[in-house]
Protein backbone atom coordinates (compact mmCIF):
# COMPACT_ATOMS: atom_id res chain seq x y z
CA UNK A 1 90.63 123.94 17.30
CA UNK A 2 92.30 126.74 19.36
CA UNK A 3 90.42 128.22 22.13
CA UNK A 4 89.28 131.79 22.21
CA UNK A 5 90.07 134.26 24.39
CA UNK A 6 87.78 135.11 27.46
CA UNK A 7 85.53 137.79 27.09
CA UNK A 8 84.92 140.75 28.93
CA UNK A 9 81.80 139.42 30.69
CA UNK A 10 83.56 135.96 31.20
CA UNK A 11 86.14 137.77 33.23
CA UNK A 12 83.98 140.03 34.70
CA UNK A 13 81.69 137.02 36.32
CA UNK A 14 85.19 134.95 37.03
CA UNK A 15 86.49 137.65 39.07
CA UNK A 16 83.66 137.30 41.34
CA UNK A 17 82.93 133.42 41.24
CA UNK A 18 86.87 132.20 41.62
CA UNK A 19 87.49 134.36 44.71
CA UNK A 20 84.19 133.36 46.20
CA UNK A 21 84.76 129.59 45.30
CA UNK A 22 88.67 130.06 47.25
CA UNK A 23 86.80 131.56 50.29
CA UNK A 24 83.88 128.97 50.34
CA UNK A 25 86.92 126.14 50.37
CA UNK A 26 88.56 128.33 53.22
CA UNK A 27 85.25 127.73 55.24
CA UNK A 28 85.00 124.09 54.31
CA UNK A 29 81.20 125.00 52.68
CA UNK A 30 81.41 121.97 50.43
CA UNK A 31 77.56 122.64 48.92
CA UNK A 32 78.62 126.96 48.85
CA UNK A 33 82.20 125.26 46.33
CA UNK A 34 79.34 122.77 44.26
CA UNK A 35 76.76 125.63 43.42
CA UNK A 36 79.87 128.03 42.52
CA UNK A 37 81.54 125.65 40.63
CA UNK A 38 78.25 124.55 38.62
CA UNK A 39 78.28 128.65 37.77
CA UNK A 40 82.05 128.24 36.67
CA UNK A 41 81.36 125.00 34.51
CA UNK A 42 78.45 127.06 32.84
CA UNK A 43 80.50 130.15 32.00
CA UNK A 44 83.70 128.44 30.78
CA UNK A 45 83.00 124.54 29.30
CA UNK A 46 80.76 126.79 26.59
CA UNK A 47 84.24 128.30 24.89
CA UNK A 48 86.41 124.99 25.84
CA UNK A 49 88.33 126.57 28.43
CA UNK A 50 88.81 123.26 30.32
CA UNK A 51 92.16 123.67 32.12
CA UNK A 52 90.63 127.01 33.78
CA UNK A 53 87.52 124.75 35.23
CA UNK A 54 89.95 121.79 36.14
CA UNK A 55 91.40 124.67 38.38
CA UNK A 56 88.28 125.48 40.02
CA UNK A 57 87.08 121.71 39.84
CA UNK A 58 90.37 121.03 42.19
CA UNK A 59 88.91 123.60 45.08
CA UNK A 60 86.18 121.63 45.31
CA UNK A 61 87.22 118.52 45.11
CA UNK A 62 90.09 119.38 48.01
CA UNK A 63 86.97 120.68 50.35
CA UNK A 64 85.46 117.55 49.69
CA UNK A 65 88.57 115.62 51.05
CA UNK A 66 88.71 118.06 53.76
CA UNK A 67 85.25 117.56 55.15
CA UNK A 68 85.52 113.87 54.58
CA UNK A 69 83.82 113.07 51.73
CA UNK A 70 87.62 111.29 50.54
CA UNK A 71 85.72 108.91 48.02
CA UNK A 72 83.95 111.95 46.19
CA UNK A 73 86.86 113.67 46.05
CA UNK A 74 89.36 110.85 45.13
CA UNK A 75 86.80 110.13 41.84
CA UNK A 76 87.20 114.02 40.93
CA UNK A 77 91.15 113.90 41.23
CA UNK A 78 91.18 111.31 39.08
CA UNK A 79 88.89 112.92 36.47
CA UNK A 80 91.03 116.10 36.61
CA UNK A 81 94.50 113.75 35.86
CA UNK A 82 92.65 112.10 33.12
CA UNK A 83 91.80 115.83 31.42
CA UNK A 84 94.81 117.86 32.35
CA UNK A 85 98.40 117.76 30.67
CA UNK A 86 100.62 115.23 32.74
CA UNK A 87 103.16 118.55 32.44
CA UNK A 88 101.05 120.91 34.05
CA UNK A 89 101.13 122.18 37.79
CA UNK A 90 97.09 121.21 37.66
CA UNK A 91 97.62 117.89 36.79
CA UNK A 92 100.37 117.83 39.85
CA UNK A 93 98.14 119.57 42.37
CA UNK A 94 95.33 116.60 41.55
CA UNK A 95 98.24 113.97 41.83
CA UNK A 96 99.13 115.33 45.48
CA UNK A 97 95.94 115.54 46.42
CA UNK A 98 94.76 112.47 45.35
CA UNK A 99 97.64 110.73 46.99
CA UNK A 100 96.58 112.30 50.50
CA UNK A 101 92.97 111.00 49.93
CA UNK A 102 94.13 107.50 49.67
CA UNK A 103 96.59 108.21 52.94
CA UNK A 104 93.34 109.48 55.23
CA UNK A 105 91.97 106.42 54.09
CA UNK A 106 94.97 104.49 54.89
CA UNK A 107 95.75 102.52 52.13
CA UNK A 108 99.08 102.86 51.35
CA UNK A 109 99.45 100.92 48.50
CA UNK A 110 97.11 103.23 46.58
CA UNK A 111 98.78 106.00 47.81
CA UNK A 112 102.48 105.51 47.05
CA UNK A 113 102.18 105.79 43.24
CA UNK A 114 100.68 109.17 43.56
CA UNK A 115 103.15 110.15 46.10
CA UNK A 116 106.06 108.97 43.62
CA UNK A 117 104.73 111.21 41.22
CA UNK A 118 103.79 113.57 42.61
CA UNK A 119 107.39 114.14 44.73
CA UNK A 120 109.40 114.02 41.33
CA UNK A 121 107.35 116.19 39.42
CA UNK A 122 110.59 117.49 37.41
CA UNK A 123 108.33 118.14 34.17
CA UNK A 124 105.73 120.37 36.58
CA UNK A 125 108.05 122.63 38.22
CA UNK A 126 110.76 123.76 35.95
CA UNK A 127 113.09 125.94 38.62
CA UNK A 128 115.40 123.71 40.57
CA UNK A 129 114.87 126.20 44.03
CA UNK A 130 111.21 126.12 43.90
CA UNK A 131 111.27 122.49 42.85
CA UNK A 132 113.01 121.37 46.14
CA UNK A 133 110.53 123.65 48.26
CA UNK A 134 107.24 121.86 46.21
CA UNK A 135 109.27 118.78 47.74
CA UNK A 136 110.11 119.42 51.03
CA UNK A 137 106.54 121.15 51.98
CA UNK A 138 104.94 117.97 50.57
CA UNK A 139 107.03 115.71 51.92
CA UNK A 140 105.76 117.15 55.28
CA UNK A 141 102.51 117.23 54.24
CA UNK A 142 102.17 113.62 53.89
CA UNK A 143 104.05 113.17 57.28
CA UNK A 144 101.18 114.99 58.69
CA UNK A 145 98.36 112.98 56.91
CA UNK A 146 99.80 109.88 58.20
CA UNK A 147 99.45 110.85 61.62
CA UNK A 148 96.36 112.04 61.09
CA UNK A 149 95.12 108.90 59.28
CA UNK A 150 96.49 107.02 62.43
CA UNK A 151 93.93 108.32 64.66
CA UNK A 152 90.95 107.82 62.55
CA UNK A 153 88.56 105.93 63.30
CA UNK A 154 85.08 104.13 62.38
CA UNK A 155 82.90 105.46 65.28
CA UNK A 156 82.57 108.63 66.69
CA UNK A 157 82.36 108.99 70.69
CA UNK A 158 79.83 112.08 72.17
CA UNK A 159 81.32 115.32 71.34
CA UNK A 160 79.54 117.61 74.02
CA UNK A 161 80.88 120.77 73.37
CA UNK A 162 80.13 122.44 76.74
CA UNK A 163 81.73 119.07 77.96
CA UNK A 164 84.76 119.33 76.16
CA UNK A 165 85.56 122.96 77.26
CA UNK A 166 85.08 122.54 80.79
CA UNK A 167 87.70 119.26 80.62
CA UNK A 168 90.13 121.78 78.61
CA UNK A 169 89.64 124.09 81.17
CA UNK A 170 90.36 121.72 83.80
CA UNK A 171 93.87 120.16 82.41
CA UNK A 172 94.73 124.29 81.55
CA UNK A 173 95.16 124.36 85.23
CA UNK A 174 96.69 121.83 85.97
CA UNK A 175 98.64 120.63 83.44
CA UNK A 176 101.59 122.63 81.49
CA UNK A 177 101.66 122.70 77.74
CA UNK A 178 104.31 119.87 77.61
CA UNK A 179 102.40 117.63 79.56
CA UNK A 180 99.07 118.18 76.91
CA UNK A 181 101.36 117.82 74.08
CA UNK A 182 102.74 114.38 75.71
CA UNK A 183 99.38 113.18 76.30
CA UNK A 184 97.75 114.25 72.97
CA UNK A 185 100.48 112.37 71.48
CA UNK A 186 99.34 108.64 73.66
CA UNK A 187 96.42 108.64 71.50
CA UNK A 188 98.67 107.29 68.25
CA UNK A 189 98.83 103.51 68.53
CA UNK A 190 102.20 101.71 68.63
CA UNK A 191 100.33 99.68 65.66
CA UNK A 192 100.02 102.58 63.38
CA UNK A 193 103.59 104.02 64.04
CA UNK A 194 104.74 101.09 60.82
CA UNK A 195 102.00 103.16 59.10
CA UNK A 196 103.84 106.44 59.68
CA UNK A 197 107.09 105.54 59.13
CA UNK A 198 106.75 103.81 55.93
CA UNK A 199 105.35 107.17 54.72
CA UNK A 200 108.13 109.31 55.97
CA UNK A 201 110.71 106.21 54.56
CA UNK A 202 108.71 106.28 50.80
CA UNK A 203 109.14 110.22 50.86
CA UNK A 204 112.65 110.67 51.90
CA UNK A 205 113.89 107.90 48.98
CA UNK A 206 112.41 110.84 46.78
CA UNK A 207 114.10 113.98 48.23
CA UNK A 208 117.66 114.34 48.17
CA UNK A 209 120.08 114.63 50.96
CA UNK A 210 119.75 117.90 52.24
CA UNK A 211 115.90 118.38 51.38
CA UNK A 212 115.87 114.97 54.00
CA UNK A 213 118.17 117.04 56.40
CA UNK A 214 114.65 119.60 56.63
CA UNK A 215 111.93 116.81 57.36
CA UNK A 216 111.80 115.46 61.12
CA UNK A 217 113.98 112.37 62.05
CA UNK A 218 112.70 108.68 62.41
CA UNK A 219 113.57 109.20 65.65
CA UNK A 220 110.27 111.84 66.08
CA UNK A 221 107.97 109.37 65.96
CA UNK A 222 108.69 107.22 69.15
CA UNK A 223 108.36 110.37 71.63
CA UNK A 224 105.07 111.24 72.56
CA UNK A 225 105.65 114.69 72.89
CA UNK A 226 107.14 115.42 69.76
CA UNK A 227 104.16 113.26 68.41
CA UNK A 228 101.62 115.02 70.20
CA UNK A 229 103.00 118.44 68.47
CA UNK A 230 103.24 116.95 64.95
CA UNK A 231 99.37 116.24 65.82
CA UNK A 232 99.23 119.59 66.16
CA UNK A 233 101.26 120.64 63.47
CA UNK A 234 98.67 118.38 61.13
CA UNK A 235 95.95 119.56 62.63
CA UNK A 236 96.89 123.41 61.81
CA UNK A 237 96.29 122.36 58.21
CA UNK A 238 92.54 122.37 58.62
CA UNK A 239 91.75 123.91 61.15
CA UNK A 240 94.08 127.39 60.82
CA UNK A 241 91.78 128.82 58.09
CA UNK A 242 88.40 128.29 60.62
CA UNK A 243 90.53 129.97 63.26
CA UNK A 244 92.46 132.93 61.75
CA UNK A 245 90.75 133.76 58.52
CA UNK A 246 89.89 137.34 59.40
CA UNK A 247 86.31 137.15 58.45
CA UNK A 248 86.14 133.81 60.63
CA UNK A 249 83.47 133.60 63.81
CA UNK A 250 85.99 132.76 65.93
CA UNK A 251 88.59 135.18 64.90
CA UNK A 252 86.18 137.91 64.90
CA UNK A 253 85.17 137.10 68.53
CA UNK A 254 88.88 136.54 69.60
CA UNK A 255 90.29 139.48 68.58
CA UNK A 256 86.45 142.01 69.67
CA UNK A 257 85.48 140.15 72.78
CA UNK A 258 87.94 138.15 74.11
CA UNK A 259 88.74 134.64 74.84
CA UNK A 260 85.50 134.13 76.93
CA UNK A 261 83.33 135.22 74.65
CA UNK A 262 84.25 132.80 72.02
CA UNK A 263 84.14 129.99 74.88
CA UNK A 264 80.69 131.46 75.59
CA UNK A 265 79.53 130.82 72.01
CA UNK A 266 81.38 127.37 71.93
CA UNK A 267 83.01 128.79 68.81
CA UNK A 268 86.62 127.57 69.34
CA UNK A 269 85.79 124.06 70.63
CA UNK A 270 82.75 123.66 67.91
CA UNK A 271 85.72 124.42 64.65
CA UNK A 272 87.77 121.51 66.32
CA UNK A 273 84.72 119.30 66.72
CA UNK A 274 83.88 119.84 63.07
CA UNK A 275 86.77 119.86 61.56
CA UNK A 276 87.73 116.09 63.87
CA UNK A 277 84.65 114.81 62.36
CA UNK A 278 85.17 115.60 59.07
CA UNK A 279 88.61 113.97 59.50
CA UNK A 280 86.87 110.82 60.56
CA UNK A 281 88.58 111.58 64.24
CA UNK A 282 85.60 110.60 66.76
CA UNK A 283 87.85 110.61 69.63
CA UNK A 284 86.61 112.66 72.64
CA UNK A 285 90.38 113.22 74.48
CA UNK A 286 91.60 114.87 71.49
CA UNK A 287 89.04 117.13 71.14
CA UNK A 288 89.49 117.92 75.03
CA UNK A 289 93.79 118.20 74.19
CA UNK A 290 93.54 120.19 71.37
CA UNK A 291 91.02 122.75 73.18
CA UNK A 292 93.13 123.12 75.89
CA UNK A 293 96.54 123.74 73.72
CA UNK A 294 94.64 126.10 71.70
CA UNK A 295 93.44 128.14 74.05
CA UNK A 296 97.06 128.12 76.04
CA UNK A 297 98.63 128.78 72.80
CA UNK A 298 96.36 132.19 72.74
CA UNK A 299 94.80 132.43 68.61
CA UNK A 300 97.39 135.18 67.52
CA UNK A 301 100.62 132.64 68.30
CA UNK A 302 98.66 129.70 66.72
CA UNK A 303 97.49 131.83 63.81
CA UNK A 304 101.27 133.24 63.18
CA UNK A 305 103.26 130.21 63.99
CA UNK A 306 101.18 127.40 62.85
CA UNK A 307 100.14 128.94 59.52
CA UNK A 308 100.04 125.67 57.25
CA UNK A 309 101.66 125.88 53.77
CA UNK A 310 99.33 125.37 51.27
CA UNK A 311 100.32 122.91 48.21
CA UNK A 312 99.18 126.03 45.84
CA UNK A 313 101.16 128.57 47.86
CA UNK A 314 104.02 128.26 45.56
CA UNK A 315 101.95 129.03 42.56
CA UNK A 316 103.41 132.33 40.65
């Protein structure tokens, strides 16, 4: 049976509930993304329009990974897969995403069939130039996620915000940005570095020669440093929407009232905090390191040169 169009008032309500869904995700309001996408379902699983809901059904699903809640989202990834055509970009988005789930837990060997997939996706992307980009940008995606799942842990240590800035503020003088980003990077265990590699090794089999030449060398991973910035450079990924979303708390304050004023309110340091916990990162240091780079960094250079690239930011 073929599916009818939308109608008028089915756009009409759509044009307010997918934009509002997008920005809920943005501000990692996982209940905000449930009760909009409940509205969604209503509207559109009345007329069949399925692959429109599986789009919506992914938003949530990804703020559910984002704020931790992996095996939630990792059962709704899979439900999407099982509905959408293996051919579609959907159907790829849920792959990727599903693959990263299973890499912030840290099993690999749940994770590499998804990555396969999802890194040949020939049948998903049809253009050859925008193919290779999909690629590359994911390929550095899960990079990031396995540094990211290195750090993780089971317990969480005492996140006093006030506490946490006054530690930044004491390394800011004392310390140069080099130094932080050396120091930031000591917290990834020689154990976990196999971890890392293996997912930067299973990736590059999939990319060609010169979409390997744009991913960082093996060689990255055994200087702290350079580790401590691709901690950084993961970290952008969800935390740069908190931070430089215009209608953010912290970018409002940043940009009306100064950097003191958003210290004032614990703003900055209370995004990091959530966004660590979410991540299952109880570790007190890196909330301390990351304060103090962000806040030497200054918001605008963060916001302009750290802006992540979203999986969906190639969609037409």
């Amino acid at each position: 049976m073929s599916i009818p169009p939308l109608t008028k008032e089915q756009k009409r309500q759509l044009q307010l509930l997918e934009p509002s869904l997008k920005l809920a995700a943005a501000q990692r309001d996982l209940q905000k993304c449930e009760e909009l996408t409940d509205y969604i379902q209503n509207i559109l699983r009345p007329t069949g329009h399925e692959t429109r809901l599986m789009q919506s059904k992914n938003w949530l699903f990804e703020t559910a990974m984002e704020v931790g809640k992996t095996d939630y989202a990792i059962k709704g990834f899979i439900s999407v897969r099982q509905k959408a055509s293996k051919s579609t970009r959907l159907y790829l988005e849920a792959t990727a995403l599903l693959a990263i789930c299973y890499l912030r837990n840290r099993d690999f060997d749940k994770a590499r069939p998804y990555m396969v997939e999802s890194l040949r996706c020939e049948k998903n992307i049809k253009s050859e130039s925008t193919r290779s980009a999909f690629k590359i940008s994911l390929a550095k995606r899960f990079d990031e996620e396995a540094l990211l799942a290195s750090i993780s842990t089971d317990t969480t240590e005492s996140m006093d915000l006030e506490k946490i800035q006054k530690d930044a503020a004491k390394l800011i003088q004392t310390k140069h940005e080099d130094e932080i980003l050396e120091m930031l990077g000591s917290n990834v265990p020689e154990t976990a570095l196999d971890f890392i590699k293996k997912i930067n090794a299973e990736s590059k089999n999939l990319l060609t020669y010169k979409e390997q030449l744009k991913l960082p060398s093996p060689a990255t991973f055994q200087q702290k440093k350079k580790l401590g910035k691709g901690l950084l450079s993961a970290f952008q990924t969800v935390i740069w929407q908190s931070l430089c979303d215009k209608n953010s708390d912290v970018y409002k304050m940043w940009f009306t009232n100064g950097l003191q004023a958003v210290l004032d309110k614990k703003y900055l340091t209370g995004a990091i905090v959530s966004t660590l916990v979410g991540l299952k990162i109880g570790i007190y240091a890196i909330a301390v390191y990351l304060t103090s780079l962000l806040i030497k960094i200054g918001i605008e250079t963060f916001c302009h040169v750290y802006q992540p690239n979203q999986l969906m930011a190639l969609r037409k």
